[in-house]
PDB file of N, CA and C in Angstrom:
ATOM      1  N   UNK A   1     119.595 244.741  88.861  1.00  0.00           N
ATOM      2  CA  UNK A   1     119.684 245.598  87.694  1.00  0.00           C
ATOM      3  C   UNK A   1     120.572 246.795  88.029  1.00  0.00           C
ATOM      4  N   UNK A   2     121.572 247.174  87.287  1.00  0.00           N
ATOM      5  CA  UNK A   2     122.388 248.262  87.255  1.00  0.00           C
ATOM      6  C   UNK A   2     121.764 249.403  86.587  1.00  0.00           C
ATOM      7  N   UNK A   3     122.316 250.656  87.523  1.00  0.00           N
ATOM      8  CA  UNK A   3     121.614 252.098  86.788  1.00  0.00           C
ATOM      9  C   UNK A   3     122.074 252.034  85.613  1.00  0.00           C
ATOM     10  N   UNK A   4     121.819 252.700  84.592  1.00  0.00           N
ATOM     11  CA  UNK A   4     122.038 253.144  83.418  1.00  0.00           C
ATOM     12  C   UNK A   4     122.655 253.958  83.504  1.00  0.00           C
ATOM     13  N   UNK A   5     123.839 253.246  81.909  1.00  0.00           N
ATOM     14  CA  UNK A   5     125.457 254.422  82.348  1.00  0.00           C
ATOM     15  C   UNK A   5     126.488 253.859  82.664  1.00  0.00           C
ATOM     16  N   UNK A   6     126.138 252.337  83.347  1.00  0.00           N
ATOM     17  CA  UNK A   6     127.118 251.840  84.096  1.00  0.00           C
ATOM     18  C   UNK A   6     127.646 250.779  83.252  1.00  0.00           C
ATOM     19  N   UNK A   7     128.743 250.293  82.869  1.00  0.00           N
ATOM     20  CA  UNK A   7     129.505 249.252  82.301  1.00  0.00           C
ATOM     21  C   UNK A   7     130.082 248.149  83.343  1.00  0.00           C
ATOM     22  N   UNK A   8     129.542 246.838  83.318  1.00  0.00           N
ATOM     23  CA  UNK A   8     130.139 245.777  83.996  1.00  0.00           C
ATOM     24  C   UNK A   8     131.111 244.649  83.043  1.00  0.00           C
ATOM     25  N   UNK A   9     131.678 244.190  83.895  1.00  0.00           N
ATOM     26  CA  UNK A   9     132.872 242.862  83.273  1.00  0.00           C
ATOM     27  C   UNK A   9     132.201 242.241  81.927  1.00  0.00           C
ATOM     28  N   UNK A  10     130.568 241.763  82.564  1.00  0.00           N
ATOM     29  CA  UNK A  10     130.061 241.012  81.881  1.00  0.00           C
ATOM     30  C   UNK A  10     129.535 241.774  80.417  1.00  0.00           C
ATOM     31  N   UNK A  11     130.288 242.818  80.505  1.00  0.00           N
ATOM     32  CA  UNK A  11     129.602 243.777  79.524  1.00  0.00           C
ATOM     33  C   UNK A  11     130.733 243.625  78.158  1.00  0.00           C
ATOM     34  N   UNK A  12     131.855 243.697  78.938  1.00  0.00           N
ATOM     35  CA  UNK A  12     132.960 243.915  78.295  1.00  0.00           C
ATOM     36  C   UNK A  12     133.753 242.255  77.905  1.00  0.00           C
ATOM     37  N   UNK A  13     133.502 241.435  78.963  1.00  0.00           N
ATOM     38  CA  UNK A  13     134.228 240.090  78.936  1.00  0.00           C
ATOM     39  C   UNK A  13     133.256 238.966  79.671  1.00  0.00           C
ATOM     40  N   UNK A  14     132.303 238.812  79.074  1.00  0.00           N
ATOM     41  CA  UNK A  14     131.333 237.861  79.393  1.00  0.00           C
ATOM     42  C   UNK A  14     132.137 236.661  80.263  1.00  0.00           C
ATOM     43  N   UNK A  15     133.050 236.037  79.848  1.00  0.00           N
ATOM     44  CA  UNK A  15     133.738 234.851  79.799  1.00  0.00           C
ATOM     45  C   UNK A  15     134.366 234.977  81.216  1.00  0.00           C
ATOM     46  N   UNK A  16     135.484 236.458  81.348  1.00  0.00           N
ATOM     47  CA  UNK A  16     136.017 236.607  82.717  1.00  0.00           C
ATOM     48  C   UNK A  16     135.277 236.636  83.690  1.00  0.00           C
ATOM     49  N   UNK A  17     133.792 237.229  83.042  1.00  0.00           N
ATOM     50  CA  UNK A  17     132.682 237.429  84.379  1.00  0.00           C
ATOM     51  C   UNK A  17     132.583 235.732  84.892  1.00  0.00           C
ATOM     52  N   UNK A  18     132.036 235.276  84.524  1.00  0.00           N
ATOM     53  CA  UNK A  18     131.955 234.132  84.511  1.00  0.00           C
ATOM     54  C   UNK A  18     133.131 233.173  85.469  1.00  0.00           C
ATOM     55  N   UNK A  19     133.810 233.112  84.888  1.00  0.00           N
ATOM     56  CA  UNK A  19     135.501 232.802  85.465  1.00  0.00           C
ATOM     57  C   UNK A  19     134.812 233.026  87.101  1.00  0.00           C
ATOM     58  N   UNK A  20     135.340 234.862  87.403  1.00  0.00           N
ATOM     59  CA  UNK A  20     135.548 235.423  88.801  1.00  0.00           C
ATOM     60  C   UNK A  20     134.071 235.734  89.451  1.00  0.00           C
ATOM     61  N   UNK A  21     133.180 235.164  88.875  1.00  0.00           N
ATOM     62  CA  UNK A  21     131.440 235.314  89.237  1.00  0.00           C
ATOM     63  C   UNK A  21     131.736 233.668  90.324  1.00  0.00           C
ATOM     64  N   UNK A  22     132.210 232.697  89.782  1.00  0.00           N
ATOM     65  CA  UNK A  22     131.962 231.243  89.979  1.00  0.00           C
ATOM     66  C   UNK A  22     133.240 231.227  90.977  1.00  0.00           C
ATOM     67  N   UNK A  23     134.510 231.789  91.060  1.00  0.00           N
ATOM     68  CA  UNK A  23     135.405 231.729  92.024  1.00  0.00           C
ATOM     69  C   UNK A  23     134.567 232.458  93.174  1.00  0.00           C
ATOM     70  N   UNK A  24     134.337 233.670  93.123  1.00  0.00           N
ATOM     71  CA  UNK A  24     133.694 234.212  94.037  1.00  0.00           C
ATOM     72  C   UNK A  24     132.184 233.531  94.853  1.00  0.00           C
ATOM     73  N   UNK A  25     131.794 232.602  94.142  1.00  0.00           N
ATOM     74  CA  UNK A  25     130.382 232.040  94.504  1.00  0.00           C
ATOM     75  C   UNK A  25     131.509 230.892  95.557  1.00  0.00           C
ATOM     76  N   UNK A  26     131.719 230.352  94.837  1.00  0.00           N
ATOM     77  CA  UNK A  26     132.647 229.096  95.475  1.00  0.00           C
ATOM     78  C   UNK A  26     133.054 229.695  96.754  1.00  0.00           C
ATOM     79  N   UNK A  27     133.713 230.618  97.147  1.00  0.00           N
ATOM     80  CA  UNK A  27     134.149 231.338  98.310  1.00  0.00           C
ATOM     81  C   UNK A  27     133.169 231.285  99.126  1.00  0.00           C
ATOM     82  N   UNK A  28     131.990 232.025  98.660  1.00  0.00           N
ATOM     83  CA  UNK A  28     130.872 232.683  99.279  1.00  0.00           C
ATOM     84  C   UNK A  28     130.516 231.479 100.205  1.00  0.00           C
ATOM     85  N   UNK A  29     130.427 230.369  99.541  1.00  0.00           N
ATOM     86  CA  UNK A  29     129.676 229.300  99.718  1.00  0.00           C
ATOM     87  C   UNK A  29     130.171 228.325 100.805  1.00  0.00           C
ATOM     88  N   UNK A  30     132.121 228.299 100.832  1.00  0.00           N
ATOM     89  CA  UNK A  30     132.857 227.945 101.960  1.00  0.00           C
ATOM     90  C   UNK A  30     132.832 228.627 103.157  1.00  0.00           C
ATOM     91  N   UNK A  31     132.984 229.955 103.051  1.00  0.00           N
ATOM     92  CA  UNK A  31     133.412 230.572 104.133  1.00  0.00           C
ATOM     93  C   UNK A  31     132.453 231.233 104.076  1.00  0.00           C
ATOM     94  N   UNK A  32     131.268 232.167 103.506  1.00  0.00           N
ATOM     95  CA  UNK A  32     130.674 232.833 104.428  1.00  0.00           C
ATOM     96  C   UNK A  32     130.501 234.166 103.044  1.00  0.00           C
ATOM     97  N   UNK A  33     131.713 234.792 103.826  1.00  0.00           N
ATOM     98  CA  UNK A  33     132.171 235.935 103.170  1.00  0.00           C
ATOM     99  C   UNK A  33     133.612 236.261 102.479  1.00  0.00           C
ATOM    100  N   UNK A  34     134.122 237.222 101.819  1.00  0.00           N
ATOM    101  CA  UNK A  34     134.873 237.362 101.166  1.00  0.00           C
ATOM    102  C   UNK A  34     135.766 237.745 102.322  1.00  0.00           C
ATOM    103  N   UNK A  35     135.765 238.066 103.237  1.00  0.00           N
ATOM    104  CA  UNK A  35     136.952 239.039 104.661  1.00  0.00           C
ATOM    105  C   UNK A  35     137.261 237.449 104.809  1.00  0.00           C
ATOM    106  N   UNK A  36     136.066 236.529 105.329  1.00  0.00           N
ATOM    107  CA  UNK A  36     136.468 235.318 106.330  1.00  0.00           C
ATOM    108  C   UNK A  36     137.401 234.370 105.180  1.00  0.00           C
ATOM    109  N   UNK A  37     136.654 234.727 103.646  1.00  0.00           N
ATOM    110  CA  UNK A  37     137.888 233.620 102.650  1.00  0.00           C
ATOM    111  C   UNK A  37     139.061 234.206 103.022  1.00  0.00           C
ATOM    112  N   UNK A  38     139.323 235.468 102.991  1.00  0.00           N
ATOM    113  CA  UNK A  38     140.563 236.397 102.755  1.00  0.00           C
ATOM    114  C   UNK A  38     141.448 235.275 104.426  1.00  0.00           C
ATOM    115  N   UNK A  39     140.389 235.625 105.108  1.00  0.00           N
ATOM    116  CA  UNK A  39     141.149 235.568 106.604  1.00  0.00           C
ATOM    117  C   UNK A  39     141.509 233.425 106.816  1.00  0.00           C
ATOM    118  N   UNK A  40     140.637 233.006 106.689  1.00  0.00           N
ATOM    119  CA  UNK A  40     140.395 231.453 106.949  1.00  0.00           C
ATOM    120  C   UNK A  40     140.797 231.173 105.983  1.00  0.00           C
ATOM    121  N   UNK A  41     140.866 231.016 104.668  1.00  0.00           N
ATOM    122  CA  UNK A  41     141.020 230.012 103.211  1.00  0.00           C
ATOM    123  C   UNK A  41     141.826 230.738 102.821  1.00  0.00           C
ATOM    124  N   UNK A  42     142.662 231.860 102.938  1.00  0.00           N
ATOM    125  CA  UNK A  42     143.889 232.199 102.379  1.00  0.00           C
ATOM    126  C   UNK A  42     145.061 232.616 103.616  1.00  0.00           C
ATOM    127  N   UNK A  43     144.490 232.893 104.879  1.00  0.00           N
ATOM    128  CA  UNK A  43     145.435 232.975 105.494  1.00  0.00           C
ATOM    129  C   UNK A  43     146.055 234.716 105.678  1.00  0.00           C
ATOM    130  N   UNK A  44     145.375 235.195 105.584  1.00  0.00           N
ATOM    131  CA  UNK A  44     145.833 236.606 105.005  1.00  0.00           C
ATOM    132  C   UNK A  44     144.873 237.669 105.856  1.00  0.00           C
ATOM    133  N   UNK A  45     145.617 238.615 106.427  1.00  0.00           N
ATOM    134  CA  UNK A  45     144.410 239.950 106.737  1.00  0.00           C
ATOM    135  C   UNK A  45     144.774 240.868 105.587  1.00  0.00           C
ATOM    136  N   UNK A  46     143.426 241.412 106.024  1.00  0.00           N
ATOM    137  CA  UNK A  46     142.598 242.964 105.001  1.00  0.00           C
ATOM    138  C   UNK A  46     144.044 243.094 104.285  1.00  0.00           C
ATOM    139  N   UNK A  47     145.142 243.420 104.756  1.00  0.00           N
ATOM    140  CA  UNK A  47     146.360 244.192 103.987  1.00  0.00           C
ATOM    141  C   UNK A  47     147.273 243.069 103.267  1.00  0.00           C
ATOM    142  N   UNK A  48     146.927 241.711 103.204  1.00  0.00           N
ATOM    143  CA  UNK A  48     147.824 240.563 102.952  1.00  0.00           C
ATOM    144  C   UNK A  48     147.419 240.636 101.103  1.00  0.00           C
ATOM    145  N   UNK A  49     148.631 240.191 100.809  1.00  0.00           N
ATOM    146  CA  UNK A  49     148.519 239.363  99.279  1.00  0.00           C
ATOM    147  C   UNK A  49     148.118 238.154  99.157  1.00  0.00           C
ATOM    148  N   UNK A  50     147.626 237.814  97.770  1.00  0.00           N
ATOM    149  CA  UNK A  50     147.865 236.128  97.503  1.00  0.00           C
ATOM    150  C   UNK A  50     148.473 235.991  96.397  1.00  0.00           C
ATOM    151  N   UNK A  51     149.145 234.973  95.943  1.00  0.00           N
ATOM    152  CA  UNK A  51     149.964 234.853  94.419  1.00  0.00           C
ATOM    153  C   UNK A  51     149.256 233.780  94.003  1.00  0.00           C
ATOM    154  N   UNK A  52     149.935 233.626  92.706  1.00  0.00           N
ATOM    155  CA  UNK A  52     149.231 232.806  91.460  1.00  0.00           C
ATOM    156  C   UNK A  52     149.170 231.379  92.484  1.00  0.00           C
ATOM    157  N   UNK A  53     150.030 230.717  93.263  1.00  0.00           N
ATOM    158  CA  UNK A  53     150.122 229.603  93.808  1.00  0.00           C
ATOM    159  C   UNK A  53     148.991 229.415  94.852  1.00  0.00           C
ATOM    160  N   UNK A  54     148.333 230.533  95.329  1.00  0.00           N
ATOM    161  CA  UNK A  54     147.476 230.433  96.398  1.00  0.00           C
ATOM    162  C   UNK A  54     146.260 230.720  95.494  1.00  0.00           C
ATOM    163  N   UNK A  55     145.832 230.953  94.262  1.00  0.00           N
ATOM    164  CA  UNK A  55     145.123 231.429  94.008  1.00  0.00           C
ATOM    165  C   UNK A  55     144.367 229.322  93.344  1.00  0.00           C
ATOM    166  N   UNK A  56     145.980 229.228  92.432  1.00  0.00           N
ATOM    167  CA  UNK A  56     145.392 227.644  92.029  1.00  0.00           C
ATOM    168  C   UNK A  56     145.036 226.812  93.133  1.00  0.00           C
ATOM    169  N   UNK A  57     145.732 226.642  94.379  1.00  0.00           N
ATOM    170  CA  UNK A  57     145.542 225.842  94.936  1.00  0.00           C
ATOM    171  C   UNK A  57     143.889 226.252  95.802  1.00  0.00           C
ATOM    172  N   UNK A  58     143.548 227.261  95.947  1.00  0.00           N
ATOM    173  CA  UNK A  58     142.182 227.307  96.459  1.00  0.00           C
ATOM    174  C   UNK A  58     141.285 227.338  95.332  1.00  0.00           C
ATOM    175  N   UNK A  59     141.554 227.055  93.913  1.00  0.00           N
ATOM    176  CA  UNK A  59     140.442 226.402  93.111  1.00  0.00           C
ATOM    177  C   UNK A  59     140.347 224.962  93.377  1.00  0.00           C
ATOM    178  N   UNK A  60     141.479 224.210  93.490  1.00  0.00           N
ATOM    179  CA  UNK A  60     141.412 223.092  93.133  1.00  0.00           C
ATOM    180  C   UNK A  60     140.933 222.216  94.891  1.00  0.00           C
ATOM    181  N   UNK A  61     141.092 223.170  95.796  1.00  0.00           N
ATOM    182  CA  UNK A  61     140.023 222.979  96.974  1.00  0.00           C
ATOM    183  C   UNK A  61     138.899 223.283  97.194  1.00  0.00           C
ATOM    184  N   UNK A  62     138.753 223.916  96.142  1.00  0.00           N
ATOM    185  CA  UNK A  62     137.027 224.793  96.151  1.00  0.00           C
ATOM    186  C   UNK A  62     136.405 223.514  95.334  1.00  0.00           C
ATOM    187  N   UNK A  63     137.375 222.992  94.115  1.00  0.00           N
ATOM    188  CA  UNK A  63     136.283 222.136  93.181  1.00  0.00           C
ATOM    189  C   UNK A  63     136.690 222.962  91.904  1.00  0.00           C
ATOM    190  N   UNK A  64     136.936 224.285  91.691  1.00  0.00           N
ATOM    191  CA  UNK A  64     136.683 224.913  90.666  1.00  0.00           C
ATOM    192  C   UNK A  64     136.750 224.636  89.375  1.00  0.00           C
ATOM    193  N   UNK A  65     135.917 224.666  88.940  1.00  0.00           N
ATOM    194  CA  UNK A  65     134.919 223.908  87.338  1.00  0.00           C
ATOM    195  C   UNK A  65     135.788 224.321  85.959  1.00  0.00           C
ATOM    196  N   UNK A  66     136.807 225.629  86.032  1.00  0.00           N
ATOM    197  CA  UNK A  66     136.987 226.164  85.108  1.00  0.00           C
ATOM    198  C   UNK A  66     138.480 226.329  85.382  1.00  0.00           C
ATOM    199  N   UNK A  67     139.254 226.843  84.543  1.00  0.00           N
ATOM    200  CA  UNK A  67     140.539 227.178  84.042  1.00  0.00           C
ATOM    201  C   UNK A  67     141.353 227.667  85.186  1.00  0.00           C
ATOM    202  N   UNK A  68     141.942 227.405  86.244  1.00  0.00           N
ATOM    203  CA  UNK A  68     142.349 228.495  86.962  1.00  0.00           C
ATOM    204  C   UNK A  68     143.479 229.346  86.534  1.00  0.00           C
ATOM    205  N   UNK A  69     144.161 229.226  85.925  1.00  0.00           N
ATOM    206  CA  UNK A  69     144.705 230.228  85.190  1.00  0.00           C
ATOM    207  C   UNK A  69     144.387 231.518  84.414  1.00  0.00           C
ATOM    208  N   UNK A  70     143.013 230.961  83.789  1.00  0.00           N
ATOM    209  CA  UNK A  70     142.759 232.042  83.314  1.00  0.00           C
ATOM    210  C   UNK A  70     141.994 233.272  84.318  1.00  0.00           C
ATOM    211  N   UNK A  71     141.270 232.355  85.433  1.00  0.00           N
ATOM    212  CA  UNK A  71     140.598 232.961  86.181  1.00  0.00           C
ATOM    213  C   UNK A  71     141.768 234.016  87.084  1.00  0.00           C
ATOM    214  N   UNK A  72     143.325 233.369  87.210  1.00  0.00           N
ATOM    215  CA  UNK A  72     144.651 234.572  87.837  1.00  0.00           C
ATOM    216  C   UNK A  72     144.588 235.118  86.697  1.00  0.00           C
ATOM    217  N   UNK A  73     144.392 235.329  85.402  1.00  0.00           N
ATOM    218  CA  UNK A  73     144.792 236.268  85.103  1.00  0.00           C
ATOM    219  C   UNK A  73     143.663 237.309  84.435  1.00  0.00           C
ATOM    220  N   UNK A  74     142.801 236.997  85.282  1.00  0.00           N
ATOM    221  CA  UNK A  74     141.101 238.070  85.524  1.00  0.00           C
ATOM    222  C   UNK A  74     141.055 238.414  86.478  1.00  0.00           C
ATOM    223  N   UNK A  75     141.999 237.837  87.555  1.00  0.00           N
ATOM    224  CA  UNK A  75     142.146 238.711  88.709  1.00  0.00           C
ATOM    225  C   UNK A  75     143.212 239.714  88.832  1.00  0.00           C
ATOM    226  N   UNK A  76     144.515 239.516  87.797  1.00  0.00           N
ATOM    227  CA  UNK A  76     145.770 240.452  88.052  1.00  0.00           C
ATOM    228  C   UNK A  76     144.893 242.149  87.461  1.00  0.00           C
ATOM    229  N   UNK A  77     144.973 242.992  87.900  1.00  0.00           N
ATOM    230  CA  UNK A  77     145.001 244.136  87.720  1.00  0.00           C
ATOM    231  C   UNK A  77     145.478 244.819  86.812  1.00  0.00           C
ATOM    232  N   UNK A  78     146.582 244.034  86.189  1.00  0.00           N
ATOM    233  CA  UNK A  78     147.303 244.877  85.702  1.00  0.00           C
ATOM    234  C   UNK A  78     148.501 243.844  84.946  1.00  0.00           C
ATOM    235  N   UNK A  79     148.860 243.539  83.648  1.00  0.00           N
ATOM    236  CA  UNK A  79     149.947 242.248  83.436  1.00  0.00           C
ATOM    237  C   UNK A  79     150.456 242.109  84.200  1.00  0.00           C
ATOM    238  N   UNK A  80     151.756 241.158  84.529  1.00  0.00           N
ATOM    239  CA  UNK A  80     152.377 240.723  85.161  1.00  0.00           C
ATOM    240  C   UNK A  80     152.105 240.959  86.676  1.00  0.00           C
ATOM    241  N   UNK A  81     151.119 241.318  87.086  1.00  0.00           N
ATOM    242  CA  UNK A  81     151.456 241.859  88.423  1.00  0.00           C
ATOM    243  C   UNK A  81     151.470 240.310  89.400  1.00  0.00           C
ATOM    244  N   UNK A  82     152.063 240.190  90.125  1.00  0.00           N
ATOM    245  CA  UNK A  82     152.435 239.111  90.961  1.00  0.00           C
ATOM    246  C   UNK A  82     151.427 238.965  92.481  1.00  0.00           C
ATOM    247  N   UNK A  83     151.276 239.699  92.736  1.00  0.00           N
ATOM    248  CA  UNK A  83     149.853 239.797  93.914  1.00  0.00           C
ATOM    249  C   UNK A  83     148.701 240.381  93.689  1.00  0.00           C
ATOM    250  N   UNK A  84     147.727 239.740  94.529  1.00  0.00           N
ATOM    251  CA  UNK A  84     146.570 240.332  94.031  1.00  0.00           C
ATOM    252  C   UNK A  84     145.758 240.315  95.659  1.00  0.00           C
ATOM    253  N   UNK A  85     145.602 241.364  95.475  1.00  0.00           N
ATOM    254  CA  UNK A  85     145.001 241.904  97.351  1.00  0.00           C
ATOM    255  C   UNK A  85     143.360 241.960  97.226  1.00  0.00           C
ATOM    256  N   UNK A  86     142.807 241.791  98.154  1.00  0.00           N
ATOM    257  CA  UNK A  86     141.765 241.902  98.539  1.00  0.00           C
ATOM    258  C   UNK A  86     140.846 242.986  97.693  1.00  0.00           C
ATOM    259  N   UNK A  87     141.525 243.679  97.755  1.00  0.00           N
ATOM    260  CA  UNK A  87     140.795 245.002  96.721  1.00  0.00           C
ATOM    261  C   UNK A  87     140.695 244.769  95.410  1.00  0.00           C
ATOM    262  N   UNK A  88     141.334 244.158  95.230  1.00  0.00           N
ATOM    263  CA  UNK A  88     141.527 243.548  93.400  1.00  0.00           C
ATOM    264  C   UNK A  88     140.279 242.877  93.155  1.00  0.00           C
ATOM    265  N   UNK A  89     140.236 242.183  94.003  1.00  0.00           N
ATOM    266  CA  UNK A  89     139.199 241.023  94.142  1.00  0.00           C
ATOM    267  C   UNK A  89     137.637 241.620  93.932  1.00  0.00           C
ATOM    268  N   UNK A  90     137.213 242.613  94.847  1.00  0.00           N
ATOM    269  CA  UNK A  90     136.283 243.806  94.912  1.00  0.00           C
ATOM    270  C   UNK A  90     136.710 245.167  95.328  1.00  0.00           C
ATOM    271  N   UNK A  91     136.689 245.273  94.454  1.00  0.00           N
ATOM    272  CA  UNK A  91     136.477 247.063  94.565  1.00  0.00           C
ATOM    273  C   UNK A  91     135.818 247.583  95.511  1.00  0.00           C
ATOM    274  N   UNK A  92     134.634 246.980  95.426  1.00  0.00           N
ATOM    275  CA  UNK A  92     133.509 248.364  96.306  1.00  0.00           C
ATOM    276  C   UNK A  92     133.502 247.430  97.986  1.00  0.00           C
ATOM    277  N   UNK A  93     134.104 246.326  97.952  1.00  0.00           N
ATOM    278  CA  UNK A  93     134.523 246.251  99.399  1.00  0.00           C
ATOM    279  C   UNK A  93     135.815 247.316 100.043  1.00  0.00           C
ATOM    280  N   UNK A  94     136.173 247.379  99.007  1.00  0.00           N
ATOM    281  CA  UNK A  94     137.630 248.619  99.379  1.00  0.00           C
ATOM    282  C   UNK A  94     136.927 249.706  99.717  1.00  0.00           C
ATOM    283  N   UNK A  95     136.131 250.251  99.276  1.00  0.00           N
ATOM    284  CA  UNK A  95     134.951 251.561  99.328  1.00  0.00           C
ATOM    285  C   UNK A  95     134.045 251.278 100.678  1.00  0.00           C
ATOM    286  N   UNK A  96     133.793 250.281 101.155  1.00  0.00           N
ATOM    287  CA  UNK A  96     133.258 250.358 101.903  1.00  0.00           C
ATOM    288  C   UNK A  96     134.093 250.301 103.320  1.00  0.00           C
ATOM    289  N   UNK A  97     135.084 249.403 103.038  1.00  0.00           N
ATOM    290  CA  UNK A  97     135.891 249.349 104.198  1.00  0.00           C
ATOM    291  C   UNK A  97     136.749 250.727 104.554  1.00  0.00           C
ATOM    292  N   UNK A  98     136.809 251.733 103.397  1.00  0.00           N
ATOM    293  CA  UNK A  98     137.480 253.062 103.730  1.00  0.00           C
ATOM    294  C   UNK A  98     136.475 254.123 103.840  1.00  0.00           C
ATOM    295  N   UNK A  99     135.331 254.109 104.294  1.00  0.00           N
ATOM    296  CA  UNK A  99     134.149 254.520 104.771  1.00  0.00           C
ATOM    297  C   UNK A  99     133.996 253.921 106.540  1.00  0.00           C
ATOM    298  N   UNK A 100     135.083 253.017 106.673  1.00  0.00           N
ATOM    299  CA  UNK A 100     135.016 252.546 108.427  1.00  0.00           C
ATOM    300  C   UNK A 100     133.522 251.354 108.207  1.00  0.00           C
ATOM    301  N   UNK A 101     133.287 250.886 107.407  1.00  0.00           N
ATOM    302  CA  UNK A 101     131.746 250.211 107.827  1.00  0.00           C
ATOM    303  C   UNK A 101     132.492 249.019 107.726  1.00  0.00           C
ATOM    304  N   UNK A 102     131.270 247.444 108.226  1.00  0.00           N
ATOM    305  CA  UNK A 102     131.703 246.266 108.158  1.00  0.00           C
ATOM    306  C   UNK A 102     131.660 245.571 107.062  1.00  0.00           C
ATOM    307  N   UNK A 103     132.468 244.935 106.078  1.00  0.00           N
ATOM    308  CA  UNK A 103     131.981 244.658 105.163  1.00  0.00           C
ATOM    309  C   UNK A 103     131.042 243.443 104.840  1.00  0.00           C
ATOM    310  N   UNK A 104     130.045 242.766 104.659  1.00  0.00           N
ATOM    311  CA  UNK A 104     129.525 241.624 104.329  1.00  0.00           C
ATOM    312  C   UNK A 104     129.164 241.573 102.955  1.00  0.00           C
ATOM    313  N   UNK A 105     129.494 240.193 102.588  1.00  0.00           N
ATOM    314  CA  UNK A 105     128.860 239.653 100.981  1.00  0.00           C
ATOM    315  C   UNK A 105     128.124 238.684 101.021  1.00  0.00           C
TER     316      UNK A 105
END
């Protein structure tokens, strides 16, 4: 349960939640955690990108049930943007990792 006050995805875009709730489970579920997907299943450290091409092709290795397209473009930040970093992905892993702590999900 979230404090009161607070606005989530699922608040605003039920559908995207959904989307990046089920990519993110899928991850969880291969690798562990979101650092080890970042690091093992994309190939990438903490500071690396992924593009739309790395993003389809690790749905369609995950299994992923739903649209991957739509799910890149619930992950871009921002239109057109062409990478999408680790932080995009979660926020409050960015918050935690610039606090020096370890991150786990």
């Amino acid at each position: 349960m979230r404090p009161p006050g607070y606005i989530c995805l699922a608040d605003l875009d039920p559908e995207a939640d959904l989307l990046v709730s089920d990519f993110l489970d899928l991850l969880g579920e291969r690798f562990g955690t979101l650092d080890l997907a970042w690091r093992d299943g994309f190939h990438q450290d903490p500071h690396g990108s992924i593009t739309k091409k790395d993003v389809m092709e690790a749905c369609a290795a995950l299994g992923y049930a739903h649209d991957a397209e739509k799910l890149y473009r619930c992950l871009q930040t921002s239109p057109g943007k062409q990478l999408i970093t680790i932080w995009d992905i979660d926020p409050a892993c960015s918050r935690t990792r610039k606090r020096g702590f370890e991150v786990g999900h």
